[in-house]
Structure formats: C-alpha cells, structure tokens
N, C-alpha and C. Protein backbone atom coordinates (compact mmCIF):
# COMPACT_ATOMS: atom_id res chain seq x y z
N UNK A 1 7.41 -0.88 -7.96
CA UNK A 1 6.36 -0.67 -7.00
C UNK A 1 5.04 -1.20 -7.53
N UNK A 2 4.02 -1.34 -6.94
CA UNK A 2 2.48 -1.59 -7.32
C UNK A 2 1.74 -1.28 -6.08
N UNK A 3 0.40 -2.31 -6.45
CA UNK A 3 -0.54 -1.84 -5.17
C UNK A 3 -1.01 -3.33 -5.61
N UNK A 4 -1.94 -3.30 -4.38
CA UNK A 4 -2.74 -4.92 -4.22
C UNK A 4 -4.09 -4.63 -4.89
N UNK A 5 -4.88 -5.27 -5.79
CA UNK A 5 -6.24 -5.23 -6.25
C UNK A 5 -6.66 -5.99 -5.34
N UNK A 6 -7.98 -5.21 -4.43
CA UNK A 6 -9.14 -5.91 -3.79
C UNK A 6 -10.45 -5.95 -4.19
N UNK A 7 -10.79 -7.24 -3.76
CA UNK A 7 -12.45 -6.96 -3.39
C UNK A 7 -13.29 -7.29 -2.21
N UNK A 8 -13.27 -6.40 -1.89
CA UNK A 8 -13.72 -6.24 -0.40
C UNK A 8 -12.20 -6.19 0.24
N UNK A 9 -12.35 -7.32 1.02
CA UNK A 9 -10.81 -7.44 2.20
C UNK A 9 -10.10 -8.59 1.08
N UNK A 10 -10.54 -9.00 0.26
CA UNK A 10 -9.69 -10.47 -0.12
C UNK A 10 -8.97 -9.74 -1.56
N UNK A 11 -7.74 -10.13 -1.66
CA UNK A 11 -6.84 -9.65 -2.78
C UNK A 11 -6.96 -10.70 -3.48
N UNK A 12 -7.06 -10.25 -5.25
CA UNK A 12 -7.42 -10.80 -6.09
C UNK A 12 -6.65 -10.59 -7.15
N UNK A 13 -5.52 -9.70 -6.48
CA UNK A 13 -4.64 -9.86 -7.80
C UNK A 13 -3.61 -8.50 -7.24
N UNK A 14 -2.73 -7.89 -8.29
CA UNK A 14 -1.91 -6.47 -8.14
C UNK A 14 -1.19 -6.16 -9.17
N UNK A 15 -1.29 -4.79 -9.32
CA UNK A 15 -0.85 -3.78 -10.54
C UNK A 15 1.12 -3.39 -9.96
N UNK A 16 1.69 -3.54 -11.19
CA UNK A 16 3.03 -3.79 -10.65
C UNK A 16 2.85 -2.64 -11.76
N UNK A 17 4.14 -1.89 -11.58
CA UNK A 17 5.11 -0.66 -11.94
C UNK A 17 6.20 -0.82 -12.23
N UNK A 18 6.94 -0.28 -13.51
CA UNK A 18 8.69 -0.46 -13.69
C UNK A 18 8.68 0.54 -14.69
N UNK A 19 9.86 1.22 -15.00
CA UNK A 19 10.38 2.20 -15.90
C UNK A 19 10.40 3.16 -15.30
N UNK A 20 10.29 3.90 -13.98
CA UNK A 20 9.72 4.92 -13.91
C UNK A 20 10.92 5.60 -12.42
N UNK A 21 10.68 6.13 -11.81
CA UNK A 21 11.67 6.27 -10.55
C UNK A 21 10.62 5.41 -9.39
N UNK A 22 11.21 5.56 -9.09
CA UNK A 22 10.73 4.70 -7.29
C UNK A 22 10.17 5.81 -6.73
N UNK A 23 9.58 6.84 -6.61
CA UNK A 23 9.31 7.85 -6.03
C UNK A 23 7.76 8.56 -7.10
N UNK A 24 7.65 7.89 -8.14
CA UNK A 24 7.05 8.02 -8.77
C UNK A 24 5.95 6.80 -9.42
N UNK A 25 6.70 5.80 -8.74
CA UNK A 25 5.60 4.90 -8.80
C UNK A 25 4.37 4.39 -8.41
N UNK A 26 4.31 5.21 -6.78
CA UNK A 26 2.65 5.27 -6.18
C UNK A 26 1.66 5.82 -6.98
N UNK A 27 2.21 6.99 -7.56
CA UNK A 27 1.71 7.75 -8.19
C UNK A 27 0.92 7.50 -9.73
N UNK A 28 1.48 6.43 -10.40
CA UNK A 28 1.24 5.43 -11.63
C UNK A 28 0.57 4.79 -11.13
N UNK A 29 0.66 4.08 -9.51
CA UNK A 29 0.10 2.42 -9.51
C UNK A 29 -1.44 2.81 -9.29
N UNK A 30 -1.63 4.06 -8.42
CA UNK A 30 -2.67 5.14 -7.91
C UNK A 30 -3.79 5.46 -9.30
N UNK A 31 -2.94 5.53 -10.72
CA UNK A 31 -3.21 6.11 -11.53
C UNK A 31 -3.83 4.96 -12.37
N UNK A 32 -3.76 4.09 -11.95
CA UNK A 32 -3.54 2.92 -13.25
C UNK A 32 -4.75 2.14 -11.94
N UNK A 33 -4.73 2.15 -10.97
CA UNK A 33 -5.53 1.45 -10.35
C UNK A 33 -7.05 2.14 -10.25
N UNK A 34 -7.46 3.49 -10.25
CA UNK A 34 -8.62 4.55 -9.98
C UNK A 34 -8.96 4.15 -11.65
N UNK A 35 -8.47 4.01 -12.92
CA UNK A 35 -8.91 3.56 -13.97
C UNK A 35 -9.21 2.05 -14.17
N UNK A 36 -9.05 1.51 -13.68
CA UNK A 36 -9.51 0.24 -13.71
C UNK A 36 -10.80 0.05 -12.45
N UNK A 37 -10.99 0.95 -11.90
CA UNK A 37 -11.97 0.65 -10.91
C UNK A 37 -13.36 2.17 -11.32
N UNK A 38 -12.68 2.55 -12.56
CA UNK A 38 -13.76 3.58 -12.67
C UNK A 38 -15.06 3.22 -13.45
N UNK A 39 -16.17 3.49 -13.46
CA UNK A 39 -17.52 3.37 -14.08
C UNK A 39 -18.32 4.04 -15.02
C-alpha cells in the first residue's frame, strides 16, 4: 500500500509500504507521511 505525496493538486512523488498486513498499511503510509510533512 502507500499514499501519493502532494503539493498543492500536483503529485510529486509517493510513500510505498511492505512488510506489514494490508489492513495495516494506511495506517504506516498515514504515519510515515504526517512525519515528513511535520514542522
């Protein structure tokens, strides 16, 4: 699983996920993405 990195509306990239269950991967990509966007 992952998520798309934006800025603004235009995607600039995406955080991919593996090892983990499929049911548990929003939850990482969620986790891993709010730290990379924190200040």
């Amino acid at each position: 699983g992952g998520v798309p990195l934006r800025i603004g509306d235009t995607v600039v990239g995406g955080l991919g996920i593996s090892g983990v269950r499929s049911s548990e991967d929003g939850q990482v990509a969620a986790a891993g993405l709010a730290a990379l966007t924190a200040e």
